[in-house]
N, C-alpha and C. Protein backbone atom coordinates (compact mmCIF):
# COMPACT_ATOMS: atom_id res chain seq x y z
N UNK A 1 29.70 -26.68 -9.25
CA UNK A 1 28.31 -26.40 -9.55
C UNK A 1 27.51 -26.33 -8.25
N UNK A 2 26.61 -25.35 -8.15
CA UNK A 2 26.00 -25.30 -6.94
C UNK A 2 24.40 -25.93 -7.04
N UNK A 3 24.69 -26.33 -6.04
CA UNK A 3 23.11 -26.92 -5.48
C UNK A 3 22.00 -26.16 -5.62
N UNK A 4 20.66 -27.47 -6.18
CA UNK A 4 19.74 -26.09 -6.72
C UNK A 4 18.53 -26.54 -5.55
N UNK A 5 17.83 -25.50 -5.36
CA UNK A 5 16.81 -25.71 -4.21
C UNK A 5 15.62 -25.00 -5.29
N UNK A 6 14.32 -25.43 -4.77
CA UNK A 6 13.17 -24.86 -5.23
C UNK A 6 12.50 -24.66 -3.82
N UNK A 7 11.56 -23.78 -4.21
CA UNK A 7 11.20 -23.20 -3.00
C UNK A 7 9.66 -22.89 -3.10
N UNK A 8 8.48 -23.05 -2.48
CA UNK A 8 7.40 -23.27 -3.18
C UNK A 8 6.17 -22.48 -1.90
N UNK A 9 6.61 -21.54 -2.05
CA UNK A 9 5.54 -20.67 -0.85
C UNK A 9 4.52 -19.94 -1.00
N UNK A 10 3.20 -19.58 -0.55
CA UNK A 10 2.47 -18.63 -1.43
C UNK A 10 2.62 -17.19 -0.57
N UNK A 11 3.58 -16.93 0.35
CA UNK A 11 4.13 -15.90 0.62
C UNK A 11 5.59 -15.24 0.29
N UNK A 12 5.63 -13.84 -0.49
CA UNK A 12 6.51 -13.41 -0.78
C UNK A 12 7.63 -13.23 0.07
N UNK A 13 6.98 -12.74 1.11
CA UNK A 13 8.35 -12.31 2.05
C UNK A 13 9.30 -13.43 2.48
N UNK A 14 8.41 -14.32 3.00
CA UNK A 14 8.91 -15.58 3.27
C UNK A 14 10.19 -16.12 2.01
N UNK A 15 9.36 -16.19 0.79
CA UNK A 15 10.26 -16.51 -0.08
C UNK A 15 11.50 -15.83 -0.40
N UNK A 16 11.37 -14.46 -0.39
CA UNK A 16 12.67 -13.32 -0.47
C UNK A 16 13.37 -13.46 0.92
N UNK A 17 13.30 -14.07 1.79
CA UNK A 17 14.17 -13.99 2.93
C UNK A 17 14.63 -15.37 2.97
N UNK A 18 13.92 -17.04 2.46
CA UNK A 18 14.69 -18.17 2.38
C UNK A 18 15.72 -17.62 0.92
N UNK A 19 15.76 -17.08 -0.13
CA UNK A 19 15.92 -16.81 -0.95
C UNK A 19 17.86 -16.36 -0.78
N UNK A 20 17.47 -15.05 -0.43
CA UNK A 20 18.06 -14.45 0.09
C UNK A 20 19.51 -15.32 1.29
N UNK A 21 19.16 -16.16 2.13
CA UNK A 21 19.30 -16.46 3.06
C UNK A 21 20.74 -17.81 2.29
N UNK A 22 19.56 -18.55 1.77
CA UNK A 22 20.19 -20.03 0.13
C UNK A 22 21.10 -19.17 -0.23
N UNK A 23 20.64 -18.29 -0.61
CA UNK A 23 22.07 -17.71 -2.14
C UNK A 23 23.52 -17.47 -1.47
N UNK A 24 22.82 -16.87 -0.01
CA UNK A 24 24.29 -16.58 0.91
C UNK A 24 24.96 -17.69 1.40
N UNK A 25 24.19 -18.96 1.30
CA UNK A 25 24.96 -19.86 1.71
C UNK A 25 25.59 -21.00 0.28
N UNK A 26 25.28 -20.10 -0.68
CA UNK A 26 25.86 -21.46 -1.63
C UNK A 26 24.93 -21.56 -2.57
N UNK A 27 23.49 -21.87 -2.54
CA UNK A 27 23.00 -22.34 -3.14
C UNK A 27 22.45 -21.89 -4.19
N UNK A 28 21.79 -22.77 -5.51
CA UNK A 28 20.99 -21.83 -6.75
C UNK A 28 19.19 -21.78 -6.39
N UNK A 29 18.83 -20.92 -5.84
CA UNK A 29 17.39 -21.02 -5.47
C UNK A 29 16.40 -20.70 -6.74
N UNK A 30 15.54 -21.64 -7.29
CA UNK A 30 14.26 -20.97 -7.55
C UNK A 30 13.08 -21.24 -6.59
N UNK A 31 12.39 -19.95 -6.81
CA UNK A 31 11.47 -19.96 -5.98
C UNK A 31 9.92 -19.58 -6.83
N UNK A 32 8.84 -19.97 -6.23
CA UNK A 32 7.57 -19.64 -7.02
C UNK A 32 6.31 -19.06 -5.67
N UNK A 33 5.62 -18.05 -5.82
CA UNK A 33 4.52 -18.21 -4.75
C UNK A 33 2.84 -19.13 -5.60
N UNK A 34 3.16 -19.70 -6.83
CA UNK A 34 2.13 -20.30 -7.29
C UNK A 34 2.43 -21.80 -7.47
N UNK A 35 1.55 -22.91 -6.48
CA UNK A 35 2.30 -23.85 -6.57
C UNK A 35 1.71 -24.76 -7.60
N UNK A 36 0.80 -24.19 -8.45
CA UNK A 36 0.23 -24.76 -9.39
C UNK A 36 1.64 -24.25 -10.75
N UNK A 37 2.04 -23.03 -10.57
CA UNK A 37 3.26 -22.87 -11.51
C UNK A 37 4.41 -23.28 -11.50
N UNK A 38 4.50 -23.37 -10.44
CA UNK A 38 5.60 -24.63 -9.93
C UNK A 38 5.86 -26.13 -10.38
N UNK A 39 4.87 -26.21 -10.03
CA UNK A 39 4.35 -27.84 -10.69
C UNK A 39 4.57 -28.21 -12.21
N UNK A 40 4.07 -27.06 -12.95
CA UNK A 40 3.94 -27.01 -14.32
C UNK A 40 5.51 -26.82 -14.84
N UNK A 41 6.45 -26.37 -13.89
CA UNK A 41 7.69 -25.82 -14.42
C UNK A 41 8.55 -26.95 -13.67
N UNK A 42 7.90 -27.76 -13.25
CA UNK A 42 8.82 -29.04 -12.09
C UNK A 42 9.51 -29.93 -12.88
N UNK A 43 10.80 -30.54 -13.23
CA UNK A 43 11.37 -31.22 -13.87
C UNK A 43 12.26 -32.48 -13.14
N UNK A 44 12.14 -33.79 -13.55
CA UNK A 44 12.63 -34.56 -12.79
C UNK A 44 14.47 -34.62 -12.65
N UNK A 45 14.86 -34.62 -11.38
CA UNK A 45 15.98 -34.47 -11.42
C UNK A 45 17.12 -32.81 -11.91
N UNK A 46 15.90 -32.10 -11.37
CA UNK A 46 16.45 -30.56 -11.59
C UNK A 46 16.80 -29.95 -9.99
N UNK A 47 16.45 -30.93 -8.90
CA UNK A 47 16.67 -30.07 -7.65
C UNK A 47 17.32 -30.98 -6.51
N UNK A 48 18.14 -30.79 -6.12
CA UNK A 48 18.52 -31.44 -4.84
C UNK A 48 17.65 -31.36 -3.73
N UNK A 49 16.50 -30.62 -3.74
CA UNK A 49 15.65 -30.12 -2.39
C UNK A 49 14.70 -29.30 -2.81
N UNK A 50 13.26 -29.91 -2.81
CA UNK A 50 12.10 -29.15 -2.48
C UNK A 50 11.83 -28.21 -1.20
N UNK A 51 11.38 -27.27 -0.87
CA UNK A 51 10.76 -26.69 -0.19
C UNK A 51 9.60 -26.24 0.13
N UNK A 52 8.42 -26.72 0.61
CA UNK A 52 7.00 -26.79 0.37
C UNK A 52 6.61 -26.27 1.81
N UNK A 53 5.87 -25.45 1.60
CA UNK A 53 4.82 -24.75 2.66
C UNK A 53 3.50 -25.91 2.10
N UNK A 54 3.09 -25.95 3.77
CA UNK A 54 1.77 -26.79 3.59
C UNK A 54 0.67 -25.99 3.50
N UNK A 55 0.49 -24.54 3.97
CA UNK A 55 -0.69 -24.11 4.09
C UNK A 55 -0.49 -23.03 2.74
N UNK A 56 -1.53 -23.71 1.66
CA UNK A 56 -1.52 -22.44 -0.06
C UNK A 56 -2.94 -22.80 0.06
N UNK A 57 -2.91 -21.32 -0.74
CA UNK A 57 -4.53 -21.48 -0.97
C UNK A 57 -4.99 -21.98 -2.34
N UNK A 58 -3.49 -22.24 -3.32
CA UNK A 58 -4.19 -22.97 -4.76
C UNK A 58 -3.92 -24.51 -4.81
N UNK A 59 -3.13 -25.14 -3.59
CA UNK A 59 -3.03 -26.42 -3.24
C UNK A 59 -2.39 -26.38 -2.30
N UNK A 60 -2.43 -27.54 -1.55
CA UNK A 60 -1.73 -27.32 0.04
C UNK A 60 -0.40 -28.25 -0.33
N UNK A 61 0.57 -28.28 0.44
CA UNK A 61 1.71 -28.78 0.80
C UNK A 61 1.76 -30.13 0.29
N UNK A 62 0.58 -31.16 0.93
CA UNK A 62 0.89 -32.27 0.53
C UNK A 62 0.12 -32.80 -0.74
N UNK A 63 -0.76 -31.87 -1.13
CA UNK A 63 -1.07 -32.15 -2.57
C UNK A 63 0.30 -32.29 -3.67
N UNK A 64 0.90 -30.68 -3.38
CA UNK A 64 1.78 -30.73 -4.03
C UNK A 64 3.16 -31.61 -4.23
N UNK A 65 2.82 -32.31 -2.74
CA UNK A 65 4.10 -32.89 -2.71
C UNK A 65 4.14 -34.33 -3.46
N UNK A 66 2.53 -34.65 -3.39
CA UNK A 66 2.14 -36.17 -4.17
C UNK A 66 2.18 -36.18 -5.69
N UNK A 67 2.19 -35.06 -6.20
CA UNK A 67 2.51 -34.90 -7.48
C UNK A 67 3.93 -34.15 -7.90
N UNK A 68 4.52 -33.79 -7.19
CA UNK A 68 6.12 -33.87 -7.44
C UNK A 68 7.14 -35.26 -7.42
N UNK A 69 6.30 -35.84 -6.70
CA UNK A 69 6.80 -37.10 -6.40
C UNK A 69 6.49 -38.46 -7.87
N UNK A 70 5.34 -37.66 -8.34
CA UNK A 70 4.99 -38.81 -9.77
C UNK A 70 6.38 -38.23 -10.73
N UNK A 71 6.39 -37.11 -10.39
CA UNK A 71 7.53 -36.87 -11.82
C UNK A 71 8.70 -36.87 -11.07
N UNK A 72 9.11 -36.67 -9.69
CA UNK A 72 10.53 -37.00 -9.67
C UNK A 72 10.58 -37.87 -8.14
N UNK A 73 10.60 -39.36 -7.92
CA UNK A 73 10.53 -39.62 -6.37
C UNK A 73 11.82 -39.85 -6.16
N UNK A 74 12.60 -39.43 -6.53
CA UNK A 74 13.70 -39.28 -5.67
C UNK A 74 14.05 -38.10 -5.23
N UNK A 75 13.90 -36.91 -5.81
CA UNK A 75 14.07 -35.92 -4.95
C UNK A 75 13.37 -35.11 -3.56
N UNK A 76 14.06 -35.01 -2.70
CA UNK A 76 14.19 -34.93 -1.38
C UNK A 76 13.68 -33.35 -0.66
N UNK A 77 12.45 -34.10 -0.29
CA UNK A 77 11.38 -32.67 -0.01
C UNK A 77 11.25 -32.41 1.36
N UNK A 78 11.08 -31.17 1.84
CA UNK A 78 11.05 -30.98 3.03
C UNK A 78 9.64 -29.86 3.29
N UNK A 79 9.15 -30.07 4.42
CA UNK A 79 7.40 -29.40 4.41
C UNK A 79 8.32 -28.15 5.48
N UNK A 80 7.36 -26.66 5.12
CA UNK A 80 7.76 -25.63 6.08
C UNK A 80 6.34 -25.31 6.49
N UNK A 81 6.46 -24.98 7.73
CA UNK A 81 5.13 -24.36 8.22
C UNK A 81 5.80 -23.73 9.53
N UNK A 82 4.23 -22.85 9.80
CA UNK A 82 4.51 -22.14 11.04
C UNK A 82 3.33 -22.80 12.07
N UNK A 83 2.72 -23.75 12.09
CA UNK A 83 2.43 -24.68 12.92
C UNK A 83 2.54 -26.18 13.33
N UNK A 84 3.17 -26.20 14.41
CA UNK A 84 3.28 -27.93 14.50
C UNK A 84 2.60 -28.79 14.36
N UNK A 85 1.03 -28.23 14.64
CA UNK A 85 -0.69 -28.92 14.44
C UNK A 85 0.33 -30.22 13.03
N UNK A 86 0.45 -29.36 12.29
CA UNK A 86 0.83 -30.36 10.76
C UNK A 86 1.41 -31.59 10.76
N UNK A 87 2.32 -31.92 11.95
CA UNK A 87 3.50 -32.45 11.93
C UNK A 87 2.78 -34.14 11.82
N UNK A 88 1.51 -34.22 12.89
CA UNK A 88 0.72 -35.70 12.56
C UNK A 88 0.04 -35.92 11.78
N UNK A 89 -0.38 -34.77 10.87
CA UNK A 89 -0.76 -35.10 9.57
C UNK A 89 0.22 -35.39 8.80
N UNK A 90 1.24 -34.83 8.46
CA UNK A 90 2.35 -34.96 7.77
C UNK A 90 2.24 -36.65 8.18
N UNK A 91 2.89 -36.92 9.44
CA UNK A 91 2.76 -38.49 9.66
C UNK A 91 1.84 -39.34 8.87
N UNK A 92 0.84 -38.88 8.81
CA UNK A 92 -0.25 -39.88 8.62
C UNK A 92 -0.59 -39.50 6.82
N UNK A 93 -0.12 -38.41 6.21
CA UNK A 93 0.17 -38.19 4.94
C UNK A 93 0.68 -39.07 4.15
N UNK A 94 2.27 -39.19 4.65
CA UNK A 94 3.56 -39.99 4.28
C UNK A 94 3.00 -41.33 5.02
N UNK A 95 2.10 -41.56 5.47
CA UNK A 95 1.52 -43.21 5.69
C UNK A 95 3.03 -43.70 6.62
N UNK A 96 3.39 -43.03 7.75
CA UNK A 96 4.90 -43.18 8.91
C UNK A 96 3.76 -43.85 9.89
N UNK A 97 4.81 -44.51 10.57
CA UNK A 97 4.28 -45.33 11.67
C UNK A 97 5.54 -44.89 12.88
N UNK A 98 6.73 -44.82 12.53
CA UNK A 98 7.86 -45.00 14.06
C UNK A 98 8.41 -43.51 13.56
N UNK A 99 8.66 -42.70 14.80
CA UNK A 99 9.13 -41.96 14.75
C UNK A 99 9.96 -41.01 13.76
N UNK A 100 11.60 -41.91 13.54
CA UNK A 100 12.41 -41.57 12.79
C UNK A 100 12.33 -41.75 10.92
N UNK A 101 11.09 -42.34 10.69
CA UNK A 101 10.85 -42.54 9.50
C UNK A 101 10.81 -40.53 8.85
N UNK A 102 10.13 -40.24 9.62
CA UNK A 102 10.14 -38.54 8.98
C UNK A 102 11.10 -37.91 8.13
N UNK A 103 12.36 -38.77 8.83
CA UNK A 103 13.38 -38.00 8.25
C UNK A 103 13.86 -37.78 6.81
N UNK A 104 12.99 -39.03 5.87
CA UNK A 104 13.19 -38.53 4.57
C UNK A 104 12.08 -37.47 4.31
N UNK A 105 11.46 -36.76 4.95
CA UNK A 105 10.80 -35.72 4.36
C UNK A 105 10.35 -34.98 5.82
N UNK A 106 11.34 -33.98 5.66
CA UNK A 106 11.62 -33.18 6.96
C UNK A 106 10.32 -32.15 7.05
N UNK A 107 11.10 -31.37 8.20
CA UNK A 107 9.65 -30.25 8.76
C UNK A 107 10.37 -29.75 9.37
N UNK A 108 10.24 -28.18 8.42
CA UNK A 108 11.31 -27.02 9.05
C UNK A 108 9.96 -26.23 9.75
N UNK A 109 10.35 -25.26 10.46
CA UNK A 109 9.24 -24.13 11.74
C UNK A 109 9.28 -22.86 10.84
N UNK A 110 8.47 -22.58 10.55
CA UNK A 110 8.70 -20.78 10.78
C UNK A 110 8.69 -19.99 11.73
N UNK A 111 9.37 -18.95 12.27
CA UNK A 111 10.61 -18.79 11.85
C UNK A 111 11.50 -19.60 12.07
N UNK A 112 13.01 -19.77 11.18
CA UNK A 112 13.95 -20.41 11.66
C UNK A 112 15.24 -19.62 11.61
N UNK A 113 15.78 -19.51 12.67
CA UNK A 113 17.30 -19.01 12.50
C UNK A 113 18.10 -19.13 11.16
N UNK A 114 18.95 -18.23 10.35
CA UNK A 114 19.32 -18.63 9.55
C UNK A 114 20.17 -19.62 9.32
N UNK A 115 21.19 -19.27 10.35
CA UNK A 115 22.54 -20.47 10.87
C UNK A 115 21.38 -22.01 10.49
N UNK A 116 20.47 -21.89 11.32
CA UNK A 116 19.66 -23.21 11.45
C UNK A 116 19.57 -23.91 10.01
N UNK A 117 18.56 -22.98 9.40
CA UNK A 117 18.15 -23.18 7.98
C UNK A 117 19.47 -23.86 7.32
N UNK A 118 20.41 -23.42 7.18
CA UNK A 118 21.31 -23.09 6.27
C UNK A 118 21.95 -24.74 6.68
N UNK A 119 21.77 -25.33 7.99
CA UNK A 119 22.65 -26.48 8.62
C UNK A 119 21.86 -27.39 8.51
N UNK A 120 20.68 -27.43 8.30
CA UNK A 120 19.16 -28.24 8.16
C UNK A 120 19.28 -28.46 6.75
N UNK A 121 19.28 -27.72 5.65
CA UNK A 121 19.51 -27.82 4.17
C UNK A 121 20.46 -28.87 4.31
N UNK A 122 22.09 -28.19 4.12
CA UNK A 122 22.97 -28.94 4.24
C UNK A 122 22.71 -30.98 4.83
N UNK A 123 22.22 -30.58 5.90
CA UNK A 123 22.35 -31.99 6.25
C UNK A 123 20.81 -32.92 5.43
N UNK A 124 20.08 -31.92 4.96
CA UNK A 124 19.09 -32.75 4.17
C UNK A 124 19.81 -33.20 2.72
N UNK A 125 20.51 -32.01 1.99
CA UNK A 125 21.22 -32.53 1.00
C UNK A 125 22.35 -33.69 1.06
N UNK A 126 23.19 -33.76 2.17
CA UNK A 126 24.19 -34.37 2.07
C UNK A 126 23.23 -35.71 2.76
N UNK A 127 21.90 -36.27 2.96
CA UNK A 127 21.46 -37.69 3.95
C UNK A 127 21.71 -38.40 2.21
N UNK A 128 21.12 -39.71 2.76
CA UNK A 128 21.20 -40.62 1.42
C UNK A 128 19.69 -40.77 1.56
């Protein structure tokens, strides 16, 4: 059975190229550019891996991520953006103090190599 990823962007292209990118490596992707429809269609224990863009214009990244988390906190979310500006908010979001705490809720770049993507997933799915 393959690994399911959700994918939660309010850009298409973006989404048809992680999309695209998942399926070639294995995985079962859904993807949404509405993260309010997303939400509504979110089920606990349906995904090995969120994928959340922080910057939407019908909720941002970490809205969405505080209410994915009421219906499923164990599954294992990761923020995408194409600015690092985010990365100390993200910190100060997730209420982190030391460095390596991030790592349960990663921060991929846009762009990212696919090789990258594809080895970044992997090692987010397989952490404990």
């Amino acid at each position: 059975m393959k690994n399911k990823i959700l994918i939660v962007d309010d850009e298409q292209d973006i989404i048809a190229a992680l999309n695209l990118v998942l399926e070639e490596g294995g995985y079962e992707v859904h993807s949404f550019t509405d993260p309010i429809l997303a939400l509504k269609q979110f089920k606990a224990a349906s995904y090995e891996l969120v994928i959340i863009d922080i910057k939407m214009s019908e909720m941002d990244g970490f809205e969405l991520r505080r209410k994915i988390k009421e219906i499923d906190n164990a599954v294992k979310i990761c923020f995408l953006t194409a600015s690092e500006l985010y990365y100390e908010k993200i910190r100060k979001e997730l209420g982190l103090q030391d460095h390596t705490t991030l790592d349960k809720d990663r921060f991929l770049m846009k762009p990212i190599p696919n090789e990258n993507l594809i080895r970044e997933i992997n090692m987010m799915i397989n952490s404990n």
